[in-house]
PDB file of N, CA and C in Angstrom:
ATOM      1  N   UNK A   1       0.802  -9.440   6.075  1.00  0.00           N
ATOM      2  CA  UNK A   1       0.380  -8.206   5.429  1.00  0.00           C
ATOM      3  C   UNK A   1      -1.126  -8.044   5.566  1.00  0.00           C
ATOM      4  N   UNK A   2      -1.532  -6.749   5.476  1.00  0.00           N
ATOM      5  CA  UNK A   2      -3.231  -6.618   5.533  1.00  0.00           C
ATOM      6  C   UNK A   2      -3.626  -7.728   4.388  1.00  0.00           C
ATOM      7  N   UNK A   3      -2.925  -8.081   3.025  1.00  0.00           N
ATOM      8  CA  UNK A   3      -3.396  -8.904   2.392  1.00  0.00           C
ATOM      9  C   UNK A   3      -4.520  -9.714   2.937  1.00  0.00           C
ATOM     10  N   UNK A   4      -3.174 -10.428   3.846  1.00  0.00           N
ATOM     11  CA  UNK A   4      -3.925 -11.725   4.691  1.00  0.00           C
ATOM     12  C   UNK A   4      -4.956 -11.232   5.031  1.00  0.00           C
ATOM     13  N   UNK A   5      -5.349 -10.505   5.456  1.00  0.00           N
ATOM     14  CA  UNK A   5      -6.458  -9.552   6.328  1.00  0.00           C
ATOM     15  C   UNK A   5      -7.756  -9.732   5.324  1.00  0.00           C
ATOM     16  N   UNK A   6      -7.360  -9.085   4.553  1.00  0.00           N
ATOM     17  CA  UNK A   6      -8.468  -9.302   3.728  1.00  0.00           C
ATOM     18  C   UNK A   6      -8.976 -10.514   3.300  1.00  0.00           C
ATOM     19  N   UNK A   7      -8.248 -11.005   2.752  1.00  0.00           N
ATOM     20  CA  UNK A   7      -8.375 -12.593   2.602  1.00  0.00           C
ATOM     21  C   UNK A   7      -9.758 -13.310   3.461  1.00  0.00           C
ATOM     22  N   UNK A   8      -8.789 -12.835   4.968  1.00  0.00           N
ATOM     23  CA  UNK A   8      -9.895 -13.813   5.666  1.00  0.00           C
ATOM     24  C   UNK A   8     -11.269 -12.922   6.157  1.00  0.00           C
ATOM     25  N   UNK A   9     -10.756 -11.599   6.133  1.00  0.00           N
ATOM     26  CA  UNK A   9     -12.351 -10.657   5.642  1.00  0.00           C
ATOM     27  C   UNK A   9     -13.735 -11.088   4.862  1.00  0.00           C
ATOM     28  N   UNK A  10     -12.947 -12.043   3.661  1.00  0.00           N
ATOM     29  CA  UNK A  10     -14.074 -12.416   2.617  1.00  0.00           C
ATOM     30  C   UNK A  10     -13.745 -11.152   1.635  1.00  0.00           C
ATOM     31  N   UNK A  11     -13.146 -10.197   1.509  1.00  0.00           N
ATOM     32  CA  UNK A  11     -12.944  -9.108   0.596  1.00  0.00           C
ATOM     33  C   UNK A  11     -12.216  -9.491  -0.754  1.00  0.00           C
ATOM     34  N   UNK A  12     -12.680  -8.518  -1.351  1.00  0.00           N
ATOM     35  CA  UNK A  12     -12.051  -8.480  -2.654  1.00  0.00           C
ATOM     36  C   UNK A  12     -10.934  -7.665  -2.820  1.00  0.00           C
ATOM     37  N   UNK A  13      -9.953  -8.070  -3.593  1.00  0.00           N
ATOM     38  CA  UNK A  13      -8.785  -7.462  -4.236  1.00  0.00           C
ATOM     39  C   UNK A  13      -9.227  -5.923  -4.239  1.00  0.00           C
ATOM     40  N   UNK A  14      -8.767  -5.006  -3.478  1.00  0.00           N
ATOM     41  CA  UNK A  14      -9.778  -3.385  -3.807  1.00  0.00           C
ATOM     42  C   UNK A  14      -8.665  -2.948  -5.278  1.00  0.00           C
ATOM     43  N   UNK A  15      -7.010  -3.529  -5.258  1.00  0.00           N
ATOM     44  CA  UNK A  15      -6.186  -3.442  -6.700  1.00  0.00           C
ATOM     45  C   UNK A  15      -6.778  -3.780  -8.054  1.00  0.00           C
ATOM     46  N   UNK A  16      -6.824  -5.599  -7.213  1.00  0.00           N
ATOM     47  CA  UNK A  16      -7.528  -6.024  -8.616  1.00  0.00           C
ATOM     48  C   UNK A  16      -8.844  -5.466  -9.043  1.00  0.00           C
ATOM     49  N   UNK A  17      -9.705  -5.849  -8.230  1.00  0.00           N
ATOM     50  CA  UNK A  17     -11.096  -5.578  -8.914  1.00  0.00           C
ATOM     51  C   UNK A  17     -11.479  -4.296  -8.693  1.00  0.00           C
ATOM     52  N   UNK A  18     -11.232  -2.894  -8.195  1.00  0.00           N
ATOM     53  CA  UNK A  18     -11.617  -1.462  -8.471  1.00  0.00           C
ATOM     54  C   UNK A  18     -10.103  -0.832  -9.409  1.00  0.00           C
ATOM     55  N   UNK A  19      -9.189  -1.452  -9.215  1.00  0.00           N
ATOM     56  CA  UNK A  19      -8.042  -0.295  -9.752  1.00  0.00           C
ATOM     57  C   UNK A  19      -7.492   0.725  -7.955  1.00  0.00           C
ATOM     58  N   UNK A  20      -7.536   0.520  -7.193  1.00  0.00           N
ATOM     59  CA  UNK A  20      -7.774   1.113  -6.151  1.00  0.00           C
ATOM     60  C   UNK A  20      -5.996   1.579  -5.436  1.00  0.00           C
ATOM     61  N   UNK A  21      -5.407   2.084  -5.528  1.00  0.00           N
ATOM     62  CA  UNK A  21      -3.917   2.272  -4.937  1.00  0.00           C
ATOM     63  C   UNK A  21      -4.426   1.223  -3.298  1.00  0.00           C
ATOM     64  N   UNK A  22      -3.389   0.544  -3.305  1.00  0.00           N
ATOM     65  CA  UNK A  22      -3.584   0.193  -1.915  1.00  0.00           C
ATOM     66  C   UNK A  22      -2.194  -0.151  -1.382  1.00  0.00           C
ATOM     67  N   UNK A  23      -1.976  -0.009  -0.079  1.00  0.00           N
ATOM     68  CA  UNK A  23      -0.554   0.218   0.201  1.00  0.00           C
ATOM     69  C   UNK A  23      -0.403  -1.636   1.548  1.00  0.00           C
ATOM     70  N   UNK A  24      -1.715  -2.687   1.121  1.00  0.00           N
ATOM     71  CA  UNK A  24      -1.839  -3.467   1.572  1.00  0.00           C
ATOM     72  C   UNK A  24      -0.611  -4.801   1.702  1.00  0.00           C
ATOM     73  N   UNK A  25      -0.189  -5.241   0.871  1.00  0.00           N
ATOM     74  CA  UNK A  25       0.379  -5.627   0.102  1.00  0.00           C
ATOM     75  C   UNK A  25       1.972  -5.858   0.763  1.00  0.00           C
ATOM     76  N   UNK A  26       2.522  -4.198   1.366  1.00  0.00           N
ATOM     77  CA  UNK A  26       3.677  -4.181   2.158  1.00  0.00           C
ATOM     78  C   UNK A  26       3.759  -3.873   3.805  1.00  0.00           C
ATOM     79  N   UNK A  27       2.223  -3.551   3.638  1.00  0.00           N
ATOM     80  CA  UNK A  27       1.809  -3.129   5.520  1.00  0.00           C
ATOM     81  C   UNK A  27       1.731  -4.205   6.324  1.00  0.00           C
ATOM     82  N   UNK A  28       1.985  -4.146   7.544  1.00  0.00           N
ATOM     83  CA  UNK A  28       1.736  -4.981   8.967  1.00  0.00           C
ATOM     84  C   UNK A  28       0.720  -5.013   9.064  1.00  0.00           C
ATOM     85  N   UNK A  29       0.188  -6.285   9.123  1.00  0.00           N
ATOM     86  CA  UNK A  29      -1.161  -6.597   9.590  1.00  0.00           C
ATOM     87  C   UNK A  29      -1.635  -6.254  11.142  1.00  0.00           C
ATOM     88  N   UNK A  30      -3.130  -6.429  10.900  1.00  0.00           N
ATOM     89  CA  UNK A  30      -3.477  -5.582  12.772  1.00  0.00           C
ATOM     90  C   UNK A  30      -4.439  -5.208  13.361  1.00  0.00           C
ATOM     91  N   UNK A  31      -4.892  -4.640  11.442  1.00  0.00           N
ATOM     92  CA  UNK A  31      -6.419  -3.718  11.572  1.00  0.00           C
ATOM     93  C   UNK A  31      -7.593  -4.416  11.420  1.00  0.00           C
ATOM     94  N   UNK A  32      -7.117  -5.693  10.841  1.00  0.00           N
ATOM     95  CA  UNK A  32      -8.380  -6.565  10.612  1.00  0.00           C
ATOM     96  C   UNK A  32      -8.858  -5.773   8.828  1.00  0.00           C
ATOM     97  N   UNK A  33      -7.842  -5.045   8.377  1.00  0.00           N
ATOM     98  CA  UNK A  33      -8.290  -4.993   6.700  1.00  0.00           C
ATOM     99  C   UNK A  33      -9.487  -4.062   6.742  1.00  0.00           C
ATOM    100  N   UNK A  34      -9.332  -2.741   7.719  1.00  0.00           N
ATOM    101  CA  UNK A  34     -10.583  -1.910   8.058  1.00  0.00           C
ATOM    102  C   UNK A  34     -10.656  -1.301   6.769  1.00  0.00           C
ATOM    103  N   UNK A  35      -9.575  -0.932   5.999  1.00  0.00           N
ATOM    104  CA  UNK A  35      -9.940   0.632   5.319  1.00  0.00           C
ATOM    105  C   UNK A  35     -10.882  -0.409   3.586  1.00  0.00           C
ATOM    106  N   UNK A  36      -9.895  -1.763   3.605  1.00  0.00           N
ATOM    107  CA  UNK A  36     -10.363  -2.402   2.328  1.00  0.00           C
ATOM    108  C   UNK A  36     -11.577  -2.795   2.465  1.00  0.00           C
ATOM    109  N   UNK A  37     -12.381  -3.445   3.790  1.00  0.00           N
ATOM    110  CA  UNK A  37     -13.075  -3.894   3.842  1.00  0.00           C
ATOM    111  C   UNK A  37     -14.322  -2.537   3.344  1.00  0.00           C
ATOM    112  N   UNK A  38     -14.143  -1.526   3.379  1.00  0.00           N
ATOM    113  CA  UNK A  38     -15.246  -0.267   2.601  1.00  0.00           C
ATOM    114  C   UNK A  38     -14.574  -0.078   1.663  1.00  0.00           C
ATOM    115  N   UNK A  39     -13.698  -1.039   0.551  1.00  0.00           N
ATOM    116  CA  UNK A  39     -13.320  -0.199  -0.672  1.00  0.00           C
ATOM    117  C   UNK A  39     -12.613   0.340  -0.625  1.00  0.00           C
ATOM    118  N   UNK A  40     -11.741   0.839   0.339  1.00  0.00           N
ATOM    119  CA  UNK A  40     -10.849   1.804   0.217  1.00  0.00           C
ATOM    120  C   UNK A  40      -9.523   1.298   0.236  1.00  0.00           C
ATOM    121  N   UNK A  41      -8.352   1.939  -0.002  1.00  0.00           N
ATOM    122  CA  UNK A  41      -6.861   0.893  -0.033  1.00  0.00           C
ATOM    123  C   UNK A  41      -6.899   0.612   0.936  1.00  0.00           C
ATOM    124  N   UNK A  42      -5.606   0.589   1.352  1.00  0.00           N
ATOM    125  CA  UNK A  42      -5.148   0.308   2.983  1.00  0.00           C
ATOM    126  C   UNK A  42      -3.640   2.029   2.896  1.00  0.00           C
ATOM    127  N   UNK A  43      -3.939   2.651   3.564  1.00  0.00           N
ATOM    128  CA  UNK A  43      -3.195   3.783   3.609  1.00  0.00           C
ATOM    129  C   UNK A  43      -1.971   3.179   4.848  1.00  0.00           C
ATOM    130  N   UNK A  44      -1.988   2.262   5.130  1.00  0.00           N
ATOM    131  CA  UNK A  44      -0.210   1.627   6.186  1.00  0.00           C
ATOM    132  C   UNK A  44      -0.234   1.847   7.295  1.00  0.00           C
ATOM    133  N   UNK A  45      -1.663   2.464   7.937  1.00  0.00           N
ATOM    134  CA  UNK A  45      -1.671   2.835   9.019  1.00  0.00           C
ATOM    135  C   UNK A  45      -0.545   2.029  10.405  1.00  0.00           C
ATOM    136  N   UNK A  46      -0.688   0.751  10.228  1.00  0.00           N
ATOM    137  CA  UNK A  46       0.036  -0.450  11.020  1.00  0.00           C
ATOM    138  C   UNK A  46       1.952  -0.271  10.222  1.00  0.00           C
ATOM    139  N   UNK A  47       2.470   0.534   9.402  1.00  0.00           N
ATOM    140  CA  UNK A  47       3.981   0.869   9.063  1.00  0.00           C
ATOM    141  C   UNK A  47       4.288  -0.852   8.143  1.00  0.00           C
ATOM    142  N   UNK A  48       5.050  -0.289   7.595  1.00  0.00           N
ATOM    143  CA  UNK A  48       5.564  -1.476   6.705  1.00  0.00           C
ATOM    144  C   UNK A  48       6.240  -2.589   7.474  1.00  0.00           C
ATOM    145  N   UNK A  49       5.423  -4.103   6.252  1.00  0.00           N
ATOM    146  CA  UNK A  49       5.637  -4.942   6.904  1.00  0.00           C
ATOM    147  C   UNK A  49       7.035  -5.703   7.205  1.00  0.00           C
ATOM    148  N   UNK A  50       7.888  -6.285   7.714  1.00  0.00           N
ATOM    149  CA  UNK A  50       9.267  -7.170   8.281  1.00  0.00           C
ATOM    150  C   UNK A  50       9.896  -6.568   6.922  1.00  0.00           C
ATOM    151  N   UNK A  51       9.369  -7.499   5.721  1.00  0.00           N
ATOM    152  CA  UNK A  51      10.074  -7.982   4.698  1.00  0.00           C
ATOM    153  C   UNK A  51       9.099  -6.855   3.708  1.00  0.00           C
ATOM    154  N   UNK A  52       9.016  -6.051   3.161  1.00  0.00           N
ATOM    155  CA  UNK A  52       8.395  -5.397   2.101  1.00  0.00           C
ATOM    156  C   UNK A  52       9.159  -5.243   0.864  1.00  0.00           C
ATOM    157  N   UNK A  53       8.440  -5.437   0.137  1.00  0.00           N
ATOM    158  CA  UNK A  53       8.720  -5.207  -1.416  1.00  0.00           C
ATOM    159  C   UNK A  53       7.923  -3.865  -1.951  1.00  0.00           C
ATOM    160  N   UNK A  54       8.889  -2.587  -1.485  1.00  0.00           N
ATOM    161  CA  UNK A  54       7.744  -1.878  -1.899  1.00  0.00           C
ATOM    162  C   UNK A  54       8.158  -1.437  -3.072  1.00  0.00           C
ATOM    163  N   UNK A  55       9.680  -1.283  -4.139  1.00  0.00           N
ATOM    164  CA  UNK A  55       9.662  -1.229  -5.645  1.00  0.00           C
ATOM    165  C   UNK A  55       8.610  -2.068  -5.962  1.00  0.00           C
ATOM    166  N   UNK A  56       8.374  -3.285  -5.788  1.00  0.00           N
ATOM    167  CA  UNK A  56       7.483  -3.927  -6.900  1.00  0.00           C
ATOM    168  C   UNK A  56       6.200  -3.653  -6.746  1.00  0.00           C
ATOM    169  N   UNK A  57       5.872  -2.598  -5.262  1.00  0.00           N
ATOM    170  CA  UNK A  57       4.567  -2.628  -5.601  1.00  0.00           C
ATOM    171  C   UNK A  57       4.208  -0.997  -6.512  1.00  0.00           C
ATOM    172  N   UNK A  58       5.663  -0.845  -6.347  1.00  0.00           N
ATOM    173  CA  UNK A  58       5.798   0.477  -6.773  1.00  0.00           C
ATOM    174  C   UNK A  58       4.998   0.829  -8.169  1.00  0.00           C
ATOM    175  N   UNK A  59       5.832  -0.924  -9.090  1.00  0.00           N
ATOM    176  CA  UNK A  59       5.635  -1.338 -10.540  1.00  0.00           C
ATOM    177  C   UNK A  59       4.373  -1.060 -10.200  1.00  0.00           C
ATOM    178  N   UNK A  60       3.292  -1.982  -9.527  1.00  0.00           N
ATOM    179  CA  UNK A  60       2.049  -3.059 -10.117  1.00  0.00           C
ATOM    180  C   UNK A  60       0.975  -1.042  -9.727  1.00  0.00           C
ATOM    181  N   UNK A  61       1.987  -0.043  -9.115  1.00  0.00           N
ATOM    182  CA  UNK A  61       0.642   1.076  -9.371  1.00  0.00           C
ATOM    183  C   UNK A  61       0.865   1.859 -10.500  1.00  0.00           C
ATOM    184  N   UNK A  62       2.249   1.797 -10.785  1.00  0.00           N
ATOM    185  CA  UNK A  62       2.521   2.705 -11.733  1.00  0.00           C
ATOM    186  C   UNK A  62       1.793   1.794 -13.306  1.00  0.00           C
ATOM    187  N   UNK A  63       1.278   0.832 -12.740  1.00  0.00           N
ATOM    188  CA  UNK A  63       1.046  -0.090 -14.263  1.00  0.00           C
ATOM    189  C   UNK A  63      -1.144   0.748 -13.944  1.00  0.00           C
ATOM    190  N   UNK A  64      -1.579   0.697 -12.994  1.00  0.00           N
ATOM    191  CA  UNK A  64      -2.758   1.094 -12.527  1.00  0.00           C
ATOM    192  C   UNK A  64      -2.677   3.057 -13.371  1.00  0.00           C
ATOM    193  N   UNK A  65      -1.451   3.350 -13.658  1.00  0.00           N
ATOM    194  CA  UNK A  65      -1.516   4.787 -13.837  1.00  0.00           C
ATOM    195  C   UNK A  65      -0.748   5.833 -13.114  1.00  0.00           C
ATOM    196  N   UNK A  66      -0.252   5.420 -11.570  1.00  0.00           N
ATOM    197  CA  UNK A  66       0.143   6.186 -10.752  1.00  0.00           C
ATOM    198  C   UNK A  66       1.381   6.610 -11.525  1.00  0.00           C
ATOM    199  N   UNK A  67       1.948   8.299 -11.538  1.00  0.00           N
ATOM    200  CA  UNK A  67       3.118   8.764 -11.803  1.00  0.00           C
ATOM    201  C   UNK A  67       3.739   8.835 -10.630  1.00  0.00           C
ATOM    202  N   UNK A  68       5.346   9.520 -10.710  1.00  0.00           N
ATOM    203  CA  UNK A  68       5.850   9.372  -9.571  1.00  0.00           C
ATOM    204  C   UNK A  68       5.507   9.968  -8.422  1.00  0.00           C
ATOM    205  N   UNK A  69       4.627  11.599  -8.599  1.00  0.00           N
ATOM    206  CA  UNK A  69       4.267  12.462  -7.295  1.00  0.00           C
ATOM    207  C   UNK A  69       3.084  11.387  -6.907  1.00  0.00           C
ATOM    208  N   UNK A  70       2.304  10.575  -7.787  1.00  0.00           N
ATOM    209  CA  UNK A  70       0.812  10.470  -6.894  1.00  0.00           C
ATOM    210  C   UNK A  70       1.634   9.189  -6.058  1.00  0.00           C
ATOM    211  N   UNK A  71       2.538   8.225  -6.460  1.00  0.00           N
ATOM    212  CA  UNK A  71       3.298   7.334  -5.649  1.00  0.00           C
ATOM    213  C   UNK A  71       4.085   7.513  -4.645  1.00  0.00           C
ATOM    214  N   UNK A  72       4.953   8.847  -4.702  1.00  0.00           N
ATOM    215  CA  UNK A  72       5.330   9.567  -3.560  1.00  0.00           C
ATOM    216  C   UNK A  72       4.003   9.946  -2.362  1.00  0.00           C
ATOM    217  N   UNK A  73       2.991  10.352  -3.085  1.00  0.00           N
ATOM    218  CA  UNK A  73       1.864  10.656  -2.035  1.00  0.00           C
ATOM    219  C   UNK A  73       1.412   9.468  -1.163  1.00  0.00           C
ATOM    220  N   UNK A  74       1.494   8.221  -2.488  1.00  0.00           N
ATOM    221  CA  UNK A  74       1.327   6.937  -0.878  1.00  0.00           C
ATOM    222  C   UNK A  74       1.992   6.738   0.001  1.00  0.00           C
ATOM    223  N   UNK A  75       3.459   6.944  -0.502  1.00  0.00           N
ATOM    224  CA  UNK A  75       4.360   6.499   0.634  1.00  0.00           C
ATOM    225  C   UNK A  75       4.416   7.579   1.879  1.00  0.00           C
ATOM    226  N   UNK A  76       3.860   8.626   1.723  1.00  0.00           N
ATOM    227  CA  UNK A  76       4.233   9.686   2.146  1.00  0.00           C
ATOM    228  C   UNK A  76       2.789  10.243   3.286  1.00  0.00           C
ATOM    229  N   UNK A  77       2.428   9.140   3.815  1.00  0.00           N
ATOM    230  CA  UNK A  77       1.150   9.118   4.417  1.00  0.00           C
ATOM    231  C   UNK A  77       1.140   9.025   5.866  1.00  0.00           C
ATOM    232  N   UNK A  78       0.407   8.338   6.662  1.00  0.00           N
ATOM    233  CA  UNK A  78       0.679   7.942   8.337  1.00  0.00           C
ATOM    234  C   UNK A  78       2.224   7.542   8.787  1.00  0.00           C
ATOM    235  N   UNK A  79       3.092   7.110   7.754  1.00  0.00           N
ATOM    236  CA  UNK A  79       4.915   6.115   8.376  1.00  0.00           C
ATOM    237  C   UNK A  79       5.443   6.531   6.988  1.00  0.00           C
ATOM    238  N   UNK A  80       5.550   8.041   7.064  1.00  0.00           N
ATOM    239  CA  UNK A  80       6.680   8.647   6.086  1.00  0.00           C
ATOM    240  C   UNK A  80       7.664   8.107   6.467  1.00  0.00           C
ATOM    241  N   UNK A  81       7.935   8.266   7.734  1.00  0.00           N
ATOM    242  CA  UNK A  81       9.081   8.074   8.126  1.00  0.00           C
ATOM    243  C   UNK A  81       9.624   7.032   8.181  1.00  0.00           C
ATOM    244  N   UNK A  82       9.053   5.835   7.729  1.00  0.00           N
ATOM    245  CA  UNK A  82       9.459   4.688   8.181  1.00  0.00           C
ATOM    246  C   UNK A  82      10.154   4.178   7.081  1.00  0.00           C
ATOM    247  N   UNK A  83      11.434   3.821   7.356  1.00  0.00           N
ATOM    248  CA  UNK A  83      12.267   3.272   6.265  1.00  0.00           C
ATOM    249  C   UNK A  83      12.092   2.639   5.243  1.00  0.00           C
ATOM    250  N   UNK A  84      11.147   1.886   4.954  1.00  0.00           N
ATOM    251  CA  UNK A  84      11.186   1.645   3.479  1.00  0.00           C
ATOM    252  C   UNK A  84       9.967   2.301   2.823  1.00  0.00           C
ATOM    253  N   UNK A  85       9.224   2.668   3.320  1.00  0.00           N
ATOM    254  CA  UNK A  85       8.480   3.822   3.048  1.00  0.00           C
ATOM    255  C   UNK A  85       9.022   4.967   2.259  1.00  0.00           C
ATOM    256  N   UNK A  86      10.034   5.591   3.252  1.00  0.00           N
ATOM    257  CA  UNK A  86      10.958   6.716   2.960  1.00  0.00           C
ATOM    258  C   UNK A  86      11.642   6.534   1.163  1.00  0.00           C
ATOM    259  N   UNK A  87      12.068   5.105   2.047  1.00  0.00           N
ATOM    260  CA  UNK A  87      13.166   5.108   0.769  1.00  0.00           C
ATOM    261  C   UNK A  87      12.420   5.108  -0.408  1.00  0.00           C
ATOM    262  N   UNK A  88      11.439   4.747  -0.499  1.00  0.00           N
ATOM    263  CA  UNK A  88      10.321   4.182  -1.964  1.00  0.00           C
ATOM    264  C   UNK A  88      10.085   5.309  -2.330  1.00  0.00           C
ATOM    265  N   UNK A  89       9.795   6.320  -1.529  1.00  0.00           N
ATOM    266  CA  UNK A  89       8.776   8.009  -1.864  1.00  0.00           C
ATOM    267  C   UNK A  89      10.349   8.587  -2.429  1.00  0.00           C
ATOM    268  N   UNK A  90      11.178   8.338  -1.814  1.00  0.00           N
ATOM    269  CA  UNK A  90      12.371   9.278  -2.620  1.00  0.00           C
ATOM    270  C   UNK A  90      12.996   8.773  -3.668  1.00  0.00           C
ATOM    271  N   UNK A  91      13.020   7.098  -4.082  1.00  0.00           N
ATOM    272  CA  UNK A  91      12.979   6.853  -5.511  1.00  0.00           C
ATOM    273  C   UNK A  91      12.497   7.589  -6.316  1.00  0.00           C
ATOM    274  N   UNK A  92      11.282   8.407  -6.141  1.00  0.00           N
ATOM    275  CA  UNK A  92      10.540   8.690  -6.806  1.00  0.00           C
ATOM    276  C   UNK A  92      10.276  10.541  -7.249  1.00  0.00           C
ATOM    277  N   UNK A  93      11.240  10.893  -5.892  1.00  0.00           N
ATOM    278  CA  UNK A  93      11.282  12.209  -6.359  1.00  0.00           C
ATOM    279  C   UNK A  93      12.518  12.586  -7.221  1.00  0.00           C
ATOM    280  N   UNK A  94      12.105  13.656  -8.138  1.00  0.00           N
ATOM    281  CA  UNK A  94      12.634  14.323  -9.710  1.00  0.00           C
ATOM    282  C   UNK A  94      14.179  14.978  -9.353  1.00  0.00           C
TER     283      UNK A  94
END
């Protein structure tokens, strides 16, 4: 996952320590952790990773504040289309 990415970046948690939506967590690593390494999440550019857990990361934003449209809006970014992507953003619609 970009996790790793960051990790060996030297970066900080942009979740933990800003509050930051980051979609790191379930993405394919690739980018070298470009978007975290300025603070910013990781928007999945590289599509979700083998094995993703993206309900639970679903939990750890909706605990940050996210309701269901702004969580639909992550999934719903560069790999809408991509199956567990998909499936996560339509958990979530009303």
């Amino acid at each position: 996952s970009v996790c790793v990415e960051c990790k060996i970046a030297g970066n900080l948690c942009v979740m933990v320590s800003h509050g930051t939506p980051c979609l790191g967590p379930v993405t394919h690593a690739g980018c070298g952790a470009l978007c975290p390494s300025y603070n910013r999440g990781c928007y999945g550019c590289y599509g979700p990773m083998e094995t993703p857990n993206a309900p639970s990361l679903s939990v750890w934003l909706g605990k940050l504040g996210m309701d269901d449209d702004a969580l639909k809006r992550v999934y719903r970014t560069f790999n809408a289309n991509a199956d567990a992507f998909r499936k996560e953003s339509e958990r979530h619609d009303r």
